[in-house]
N, C-alpha and C. Protein backbone atom coordinates (compact mmCIF):
# COMPACT_ATOMS: atom_id res chain seq x y z
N UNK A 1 -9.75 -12.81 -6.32
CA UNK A 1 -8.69 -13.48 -5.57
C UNK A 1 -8.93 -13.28 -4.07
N UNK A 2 -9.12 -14.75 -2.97
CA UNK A 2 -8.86 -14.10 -1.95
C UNK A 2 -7.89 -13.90 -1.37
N UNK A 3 -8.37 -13.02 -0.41
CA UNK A 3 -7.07 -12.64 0.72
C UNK A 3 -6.08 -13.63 1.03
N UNK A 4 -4.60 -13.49 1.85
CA UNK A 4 -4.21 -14.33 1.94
C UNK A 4 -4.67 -14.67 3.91
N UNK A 5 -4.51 -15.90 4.29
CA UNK A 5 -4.41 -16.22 5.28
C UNK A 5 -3.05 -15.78 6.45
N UNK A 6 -3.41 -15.08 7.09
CA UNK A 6 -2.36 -14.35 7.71
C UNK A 6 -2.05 -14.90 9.38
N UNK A 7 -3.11 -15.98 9.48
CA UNK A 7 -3.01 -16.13 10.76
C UNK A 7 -1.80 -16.51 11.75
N UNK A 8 -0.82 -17.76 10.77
CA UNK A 8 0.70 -17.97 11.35
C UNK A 8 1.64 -17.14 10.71
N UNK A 9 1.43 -16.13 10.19
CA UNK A 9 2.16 -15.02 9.99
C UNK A 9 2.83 -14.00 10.67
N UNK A 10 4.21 -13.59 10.73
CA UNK A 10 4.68 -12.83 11.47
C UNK A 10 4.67 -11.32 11.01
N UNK A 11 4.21 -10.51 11.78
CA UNK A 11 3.55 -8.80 11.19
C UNK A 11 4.82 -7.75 12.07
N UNK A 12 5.02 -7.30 11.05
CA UNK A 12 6.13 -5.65 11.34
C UNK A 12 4.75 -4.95 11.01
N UNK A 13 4.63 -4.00 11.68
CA UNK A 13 3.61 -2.69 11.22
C UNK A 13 5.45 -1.75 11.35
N UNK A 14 5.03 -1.10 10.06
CA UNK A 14 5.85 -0.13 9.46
C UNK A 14 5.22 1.46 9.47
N UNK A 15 5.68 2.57 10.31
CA UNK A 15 5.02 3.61 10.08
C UNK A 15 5.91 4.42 9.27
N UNK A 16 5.65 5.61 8.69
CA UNK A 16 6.74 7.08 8.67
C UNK A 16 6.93 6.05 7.05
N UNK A 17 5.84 5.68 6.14
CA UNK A 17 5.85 5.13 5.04
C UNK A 17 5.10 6.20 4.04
N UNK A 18 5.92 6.71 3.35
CA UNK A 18 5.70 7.84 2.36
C UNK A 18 4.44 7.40 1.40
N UNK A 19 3.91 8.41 1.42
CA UNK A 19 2.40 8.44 0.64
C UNK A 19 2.17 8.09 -0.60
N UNK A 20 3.29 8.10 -1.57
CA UNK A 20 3.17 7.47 -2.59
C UNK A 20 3.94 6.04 -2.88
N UNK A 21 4.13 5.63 -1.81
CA UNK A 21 4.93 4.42 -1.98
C UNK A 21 3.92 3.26 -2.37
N UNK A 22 4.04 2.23 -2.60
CA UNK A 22 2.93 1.22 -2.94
C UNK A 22 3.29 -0.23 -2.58
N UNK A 23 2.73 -1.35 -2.57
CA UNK A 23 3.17 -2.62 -2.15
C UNK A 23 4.10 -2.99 -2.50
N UNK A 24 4.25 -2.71 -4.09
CA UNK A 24 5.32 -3.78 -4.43
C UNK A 24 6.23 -2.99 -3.97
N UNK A 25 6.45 -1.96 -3.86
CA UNK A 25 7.78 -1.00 -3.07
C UNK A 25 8.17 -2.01 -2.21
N UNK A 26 6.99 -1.83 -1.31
CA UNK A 26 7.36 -2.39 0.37
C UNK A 26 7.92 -3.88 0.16
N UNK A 27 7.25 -4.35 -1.08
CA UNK A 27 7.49 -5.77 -0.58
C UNK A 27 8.98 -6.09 -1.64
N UNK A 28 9.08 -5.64 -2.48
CA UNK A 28 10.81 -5.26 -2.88
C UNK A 28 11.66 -4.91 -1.99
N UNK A 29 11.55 -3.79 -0.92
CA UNK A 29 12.10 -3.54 0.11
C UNK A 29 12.67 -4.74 1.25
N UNK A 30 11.85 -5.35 1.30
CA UNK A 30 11.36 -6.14 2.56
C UNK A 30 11.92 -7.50 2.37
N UNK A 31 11.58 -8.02 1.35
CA UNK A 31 11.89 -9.79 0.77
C UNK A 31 13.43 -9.79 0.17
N UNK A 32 14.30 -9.10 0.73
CA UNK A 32 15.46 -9.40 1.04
C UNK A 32 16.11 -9.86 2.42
N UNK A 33 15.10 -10.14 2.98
CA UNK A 33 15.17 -10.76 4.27
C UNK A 33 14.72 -11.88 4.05
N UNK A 34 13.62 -12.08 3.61
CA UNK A 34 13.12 -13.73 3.19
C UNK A 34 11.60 -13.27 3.06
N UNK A 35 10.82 -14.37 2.90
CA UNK A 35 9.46 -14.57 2.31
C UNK A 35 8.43 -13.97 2.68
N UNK A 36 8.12 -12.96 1.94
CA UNK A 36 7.01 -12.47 2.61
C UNK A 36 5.98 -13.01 2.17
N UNK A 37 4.21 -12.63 3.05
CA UNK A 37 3.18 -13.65 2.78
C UNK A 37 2.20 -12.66 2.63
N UNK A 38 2.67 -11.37 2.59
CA UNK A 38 1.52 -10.33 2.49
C UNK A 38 2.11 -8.86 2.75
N UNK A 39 1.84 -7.98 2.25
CA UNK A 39 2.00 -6.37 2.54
C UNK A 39 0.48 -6.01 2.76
N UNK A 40 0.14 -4.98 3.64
CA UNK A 40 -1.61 -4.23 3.50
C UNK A 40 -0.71 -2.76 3.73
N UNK A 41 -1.21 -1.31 3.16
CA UNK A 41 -1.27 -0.26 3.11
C UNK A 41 -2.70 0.23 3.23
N UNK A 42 -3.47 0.31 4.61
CA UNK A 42 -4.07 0.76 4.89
C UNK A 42 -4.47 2.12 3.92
N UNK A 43 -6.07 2.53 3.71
CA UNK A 43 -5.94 3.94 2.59
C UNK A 43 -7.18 4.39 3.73
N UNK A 44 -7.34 5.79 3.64
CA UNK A 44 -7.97 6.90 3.80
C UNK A 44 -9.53 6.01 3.18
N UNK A 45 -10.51 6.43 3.78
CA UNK A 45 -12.18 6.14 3.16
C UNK A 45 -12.17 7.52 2.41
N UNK A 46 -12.51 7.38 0.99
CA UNK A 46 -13.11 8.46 0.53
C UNK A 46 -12.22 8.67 -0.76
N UNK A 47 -10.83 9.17 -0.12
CA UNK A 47 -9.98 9.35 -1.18
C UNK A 47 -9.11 8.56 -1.69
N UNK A 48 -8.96 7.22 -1.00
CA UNK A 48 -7.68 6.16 -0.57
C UNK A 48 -6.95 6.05 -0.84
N UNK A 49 -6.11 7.52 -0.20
CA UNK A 49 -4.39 7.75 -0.20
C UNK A 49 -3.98 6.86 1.03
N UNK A 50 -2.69 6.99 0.76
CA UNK A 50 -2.25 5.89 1.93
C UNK A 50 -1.93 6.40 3.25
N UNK A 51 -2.40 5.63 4.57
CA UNK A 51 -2.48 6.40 5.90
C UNK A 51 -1.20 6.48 6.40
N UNK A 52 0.05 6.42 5.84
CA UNK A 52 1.35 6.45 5.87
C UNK A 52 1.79 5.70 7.19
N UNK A 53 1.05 4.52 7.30
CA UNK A 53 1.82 2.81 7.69
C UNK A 53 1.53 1.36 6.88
N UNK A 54 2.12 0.92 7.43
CA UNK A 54 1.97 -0.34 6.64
C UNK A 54 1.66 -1.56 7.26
N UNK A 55 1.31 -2.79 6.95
CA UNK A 55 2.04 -4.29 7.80
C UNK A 55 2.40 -5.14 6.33
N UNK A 56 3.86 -5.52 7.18
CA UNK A 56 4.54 -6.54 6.28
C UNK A 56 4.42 -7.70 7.39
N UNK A 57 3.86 -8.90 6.52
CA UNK A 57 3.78 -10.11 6.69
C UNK A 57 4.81 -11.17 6.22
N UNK A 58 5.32 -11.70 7.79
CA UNK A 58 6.66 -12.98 6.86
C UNK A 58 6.69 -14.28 7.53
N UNK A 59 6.64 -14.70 6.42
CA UNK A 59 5.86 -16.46 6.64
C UNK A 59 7.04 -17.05 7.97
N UNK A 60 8.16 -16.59 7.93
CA UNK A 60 9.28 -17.30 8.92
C UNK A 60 9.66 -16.00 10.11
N UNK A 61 9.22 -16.18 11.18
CA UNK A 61 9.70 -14.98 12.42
C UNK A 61 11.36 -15.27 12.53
N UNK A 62 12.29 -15.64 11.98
CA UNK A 62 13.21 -15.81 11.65
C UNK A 62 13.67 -14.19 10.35
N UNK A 63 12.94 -14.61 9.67
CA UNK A 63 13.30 -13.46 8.78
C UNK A 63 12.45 -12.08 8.98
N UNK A 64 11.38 -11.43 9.89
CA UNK A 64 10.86 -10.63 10.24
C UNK A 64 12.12 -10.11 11.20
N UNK A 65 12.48 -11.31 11.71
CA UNK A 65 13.90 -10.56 12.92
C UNK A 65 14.69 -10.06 12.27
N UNK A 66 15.34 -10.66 11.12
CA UNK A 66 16.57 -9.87 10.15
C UNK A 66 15.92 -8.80 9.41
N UNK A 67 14.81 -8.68 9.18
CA UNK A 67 14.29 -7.75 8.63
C UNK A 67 14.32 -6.10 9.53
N UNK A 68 14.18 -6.46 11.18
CA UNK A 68 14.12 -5.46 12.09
C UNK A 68 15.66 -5.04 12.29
N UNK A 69 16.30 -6.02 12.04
CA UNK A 69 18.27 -5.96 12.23
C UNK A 69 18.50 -5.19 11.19
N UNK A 70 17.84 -5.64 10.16
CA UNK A 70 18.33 -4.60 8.41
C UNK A 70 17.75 -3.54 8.87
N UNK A 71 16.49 -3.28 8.69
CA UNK A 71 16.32 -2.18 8.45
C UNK A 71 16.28 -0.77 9.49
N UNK A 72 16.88 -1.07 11.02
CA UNK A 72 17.21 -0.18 11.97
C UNK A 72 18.39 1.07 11.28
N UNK A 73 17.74 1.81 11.05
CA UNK A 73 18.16 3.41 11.01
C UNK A 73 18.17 3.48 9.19
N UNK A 74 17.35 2.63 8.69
CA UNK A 74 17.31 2.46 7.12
C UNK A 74 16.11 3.62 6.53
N UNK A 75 16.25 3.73 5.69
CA UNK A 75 15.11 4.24 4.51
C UNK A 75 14.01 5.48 5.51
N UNK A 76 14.43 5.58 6.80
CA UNK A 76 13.54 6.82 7.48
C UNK A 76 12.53 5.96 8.07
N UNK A 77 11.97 4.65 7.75
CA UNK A 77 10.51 3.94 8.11
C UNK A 77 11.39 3.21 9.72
N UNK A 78 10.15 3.68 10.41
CA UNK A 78 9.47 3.35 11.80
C UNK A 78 9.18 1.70 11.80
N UNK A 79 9.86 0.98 12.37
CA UNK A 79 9.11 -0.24 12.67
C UNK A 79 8.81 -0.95 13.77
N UNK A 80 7.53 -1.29 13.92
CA UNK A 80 7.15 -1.59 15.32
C UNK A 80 6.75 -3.07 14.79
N UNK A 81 7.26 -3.85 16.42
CA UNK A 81 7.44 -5.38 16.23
C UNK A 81 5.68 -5.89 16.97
N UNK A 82 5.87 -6.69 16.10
CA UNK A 82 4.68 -7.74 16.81
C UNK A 82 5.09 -9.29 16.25
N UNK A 83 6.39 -9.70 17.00
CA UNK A 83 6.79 -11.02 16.85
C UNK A 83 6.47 -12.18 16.62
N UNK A 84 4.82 -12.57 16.78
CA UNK A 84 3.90 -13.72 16.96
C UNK A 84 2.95 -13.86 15.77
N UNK A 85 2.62 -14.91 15.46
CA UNK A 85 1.51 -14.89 14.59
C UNK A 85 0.99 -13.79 14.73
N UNK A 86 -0.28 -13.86 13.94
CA UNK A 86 -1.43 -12.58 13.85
C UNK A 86 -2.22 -12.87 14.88
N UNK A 87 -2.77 -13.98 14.84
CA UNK A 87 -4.06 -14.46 15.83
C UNK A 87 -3.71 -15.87 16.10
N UNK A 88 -2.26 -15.23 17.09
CA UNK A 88 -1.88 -16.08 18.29
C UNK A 88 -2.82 -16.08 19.39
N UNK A 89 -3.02 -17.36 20.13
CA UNK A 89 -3.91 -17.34 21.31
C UNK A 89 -2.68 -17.57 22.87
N UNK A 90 -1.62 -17.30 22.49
CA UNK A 90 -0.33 -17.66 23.23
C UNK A 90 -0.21 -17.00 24.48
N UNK A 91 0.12 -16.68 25.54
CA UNK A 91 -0.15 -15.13 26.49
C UNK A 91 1.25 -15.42 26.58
């Protein structure tokens, strides 16, 4: 299967994401805001535990915003915004 295309995608990188948590966690968590188009959990080379962040991908920057409104002071996880596509050429 390939990857998905992430390029008009809107990305939360999520840190302070507990080590045994797993995608579908995140993305159960998350898609109560609306559609997501991708989760990645970065892993460790070697042993590939998880580097305890994340990026959640959401097809509408509409619902990445309610997602940052929900989840402020939620579940302990850190979220840092990157509002724009992935590989916006926008300045």
């Amino acid at each position: 299967m390939a990857p998905p295309n992430v390029d008009n995608m809107f990305t939360l990188k999520v840190d302070n994401v507990p080590f045994q948590i797993g995608s579908d966690e995140l993305r159960d968590l998350f898609s109560k805001f609306g559609e997501i188009g991708d989760v990645y959990i970065p892993r460790a080379r070697g042993s590939n535990e998880s580097r305890g962040f994340a990026f959640v991908r959401f097809i509408e920057k509409r619902d990445a915003e309610d997602a940052i409104d929900g989840m402020e002071g939620q579940e302990r996880l850190i979220i840092l915004v990157s509002l724009f596509p992935t590989n916006s050429t926008d300045a």
